[in-house]
Protein backbone atom coordinates (compact mmCIF):
# COMPACT_ATOMS: atom_id res chain seq x y z
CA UNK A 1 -19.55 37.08 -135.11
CA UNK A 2 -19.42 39.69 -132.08
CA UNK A 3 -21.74 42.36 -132.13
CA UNK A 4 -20.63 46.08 -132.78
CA UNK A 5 -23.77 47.34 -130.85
CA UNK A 6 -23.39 49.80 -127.43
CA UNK A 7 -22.57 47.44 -124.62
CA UNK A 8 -20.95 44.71 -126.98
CA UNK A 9 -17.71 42.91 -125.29
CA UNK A 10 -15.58 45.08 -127.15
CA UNK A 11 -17.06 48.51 -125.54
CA UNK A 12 -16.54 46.13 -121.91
CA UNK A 13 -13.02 45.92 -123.29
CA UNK A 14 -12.48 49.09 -124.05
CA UNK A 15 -14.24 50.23 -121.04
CA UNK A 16 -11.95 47.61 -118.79
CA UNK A 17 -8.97 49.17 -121.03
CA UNK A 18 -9.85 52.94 -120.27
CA UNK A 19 -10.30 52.73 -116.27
CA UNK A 20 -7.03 50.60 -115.86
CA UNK A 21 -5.04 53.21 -117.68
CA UNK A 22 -6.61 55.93 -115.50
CA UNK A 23 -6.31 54.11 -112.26
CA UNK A 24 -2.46 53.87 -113.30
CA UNK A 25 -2.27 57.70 -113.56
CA UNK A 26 -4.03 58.10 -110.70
CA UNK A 27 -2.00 56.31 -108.27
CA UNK A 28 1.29 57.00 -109.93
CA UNK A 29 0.03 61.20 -109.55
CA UNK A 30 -0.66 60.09 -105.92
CA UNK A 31 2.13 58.49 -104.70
CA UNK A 32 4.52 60.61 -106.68
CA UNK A 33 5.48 63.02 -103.70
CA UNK A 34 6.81 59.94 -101.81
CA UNK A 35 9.28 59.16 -104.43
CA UNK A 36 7.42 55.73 -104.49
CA UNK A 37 6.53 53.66 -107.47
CA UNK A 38 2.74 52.42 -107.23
CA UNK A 39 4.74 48.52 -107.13
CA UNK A 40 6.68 49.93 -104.30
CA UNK A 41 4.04 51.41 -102.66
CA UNK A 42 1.68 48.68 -102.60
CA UNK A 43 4.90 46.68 -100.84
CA UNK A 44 4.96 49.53 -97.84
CA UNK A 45 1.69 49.57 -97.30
CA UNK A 46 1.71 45.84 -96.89
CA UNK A 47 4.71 46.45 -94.50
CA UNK A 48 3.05 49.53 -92.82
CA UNK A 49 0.36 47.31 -91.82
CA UNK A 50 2.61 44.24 -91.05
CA UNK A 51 6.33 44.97 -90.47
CA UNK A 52 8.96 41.88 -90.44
CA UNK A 53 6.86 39.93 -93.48
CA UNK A 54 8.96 37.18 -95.27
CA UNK A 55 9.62 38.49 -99.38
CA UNK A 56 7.67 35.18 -100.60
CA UNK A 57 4.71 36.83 -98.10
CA UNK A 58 5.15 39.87 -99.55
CA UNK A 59 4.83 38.82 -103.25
CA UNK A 60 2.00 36.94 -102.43
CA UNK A 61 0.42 40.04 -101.43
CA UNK A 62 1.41 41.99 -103.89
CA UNK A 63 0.40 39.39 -106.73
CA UNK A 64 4.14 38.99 -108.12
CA UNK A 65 7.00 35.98 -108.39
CA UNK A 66 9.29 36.61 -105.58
CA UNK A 67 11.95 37.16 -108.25
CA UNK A 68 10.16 40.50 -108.85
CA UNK A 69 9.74 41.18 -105.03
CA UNK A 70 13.28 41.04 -104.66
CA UNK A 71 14.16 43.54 -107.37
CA UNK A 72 11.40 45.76 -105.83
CA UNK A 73 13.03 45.45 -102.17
CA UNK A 74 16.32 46.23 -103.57
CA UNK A 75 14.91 50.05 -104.61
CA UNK A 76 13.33 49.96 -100.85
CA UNK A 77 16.64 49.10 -99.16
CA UNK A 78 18.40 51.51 -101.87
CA UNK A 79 15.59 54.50 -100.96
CA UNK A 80 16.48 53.28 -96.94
CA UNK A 81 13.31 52.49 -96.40
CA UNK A 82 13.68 48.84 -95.48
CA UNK A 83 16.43 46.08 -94.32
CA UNK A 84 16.56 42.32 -94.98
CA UNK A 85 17.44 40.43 -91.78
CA UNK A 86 17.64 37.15 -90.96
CA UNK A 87 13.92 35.17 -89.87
CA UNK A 88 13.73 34.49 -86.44
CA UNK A 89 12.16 30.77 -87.16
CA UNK A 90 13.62 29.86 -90.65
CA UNK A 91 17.08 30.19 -91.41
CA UNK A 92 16.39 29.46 -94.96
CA UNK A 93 14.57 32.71 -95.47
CA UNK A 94 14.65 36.66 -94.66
CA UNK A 95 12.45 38.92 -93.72
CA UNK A 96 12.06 42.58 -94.75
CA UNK A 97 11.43 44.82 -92.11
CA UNK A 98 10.90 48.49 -92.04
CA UNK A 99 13.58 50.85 -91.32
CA UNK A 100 13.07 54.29 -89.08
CA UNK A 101 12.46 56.38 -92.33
CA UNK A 102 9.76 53.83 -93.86
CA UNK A 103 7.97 54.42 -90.62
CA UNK A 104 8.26 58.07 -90.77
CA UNK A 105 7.13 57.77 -94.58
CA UNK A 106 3.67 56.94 -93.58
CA UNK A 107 2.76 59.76 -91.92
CA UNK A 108 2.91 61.78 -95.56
CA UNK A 109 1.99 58.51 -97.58
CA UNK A 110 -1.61 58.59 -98.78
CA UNK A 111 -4.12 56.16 -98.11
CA UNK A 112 -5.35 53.55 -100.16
CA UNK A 113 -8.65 55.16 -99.93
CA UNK A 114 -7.33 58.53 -101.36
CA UNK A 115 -5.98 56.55 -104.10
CA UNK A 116 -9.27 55.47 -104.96
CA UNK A 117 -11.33 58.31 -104.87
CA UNK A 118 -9.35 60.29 -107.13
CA UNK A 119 -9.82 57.50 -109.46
CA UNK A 120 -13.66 56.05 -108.82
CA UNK A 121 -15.08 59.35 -107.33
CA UNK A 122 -18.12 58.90 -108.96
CA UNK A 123 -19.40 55.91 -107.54
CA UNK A 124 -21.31 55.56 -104.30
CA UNK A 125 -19.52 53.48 -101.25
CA UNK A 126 -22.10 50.49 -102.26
CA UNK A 127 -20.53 50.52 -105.90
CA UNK A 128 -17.38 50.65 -104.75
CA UNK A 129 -17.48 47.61 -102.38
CA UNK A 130 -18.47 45.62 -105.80
């Protein structure tokens, strides 16, 4: 039987349960100016630090199937903010590449950093590394 006492797996849980909802707000409140999805704008960032990644790379990153990367990329490519072109070294794949506006986006884009501080401002820069 699980204990019921303060700091019992289900308070971790619940815990666990309370910061991930929070996080969610918090990066949905920051990246709603850009017209962004937090999905979507975990993919730019990738791209904003890497243009001209293969989708497969880019679900990778973002910890999805490439099934899912491709129906995020569509609402990029809708938005104009990237193009699918052909890879330069395999013909059996494209990559996605950022178009003039996704560049521009950046510059009014907030930072991952931002993104975390409005969530986890209480903790030191030690405890935040963890």
């Amino acid at each position: 039987m699980i204990s019921e006492e303060p700091g019992s797996l289900p308070d971790v849980f619940r815990l666990v349960e309370q910061l991930n909802k929070r996080l969610n707000h918090v990066q949905r409140e920051t990246v709603r100016h850009t017209g962004l999805t937090p999905p979507q704008y975990a993919a730019m960032n990738q791209l904003w630090r890497r243009d001209g990644q293969p989708l497969k790379d880019l679900a990778a990153g973002n910890h999805c199937t490439p099934a899912t990367m491709t129906s995020l990329v569509d609402g990029l490519e809708r938005k104009r903010l990237v193009t699918r072109e052909p890879h330069p070294e395999d013909r059996r794949s494209l990559q996605v590449r950022l178009t003039p506006e996704g560049v521009a986006l950046q510059a009014t884009a907030p930072s991952v950093a931002e993104m975390f501080h409005g969530c986890c401002s209480g903790l030191s820069p030690a405890e935040s590394r963890d």
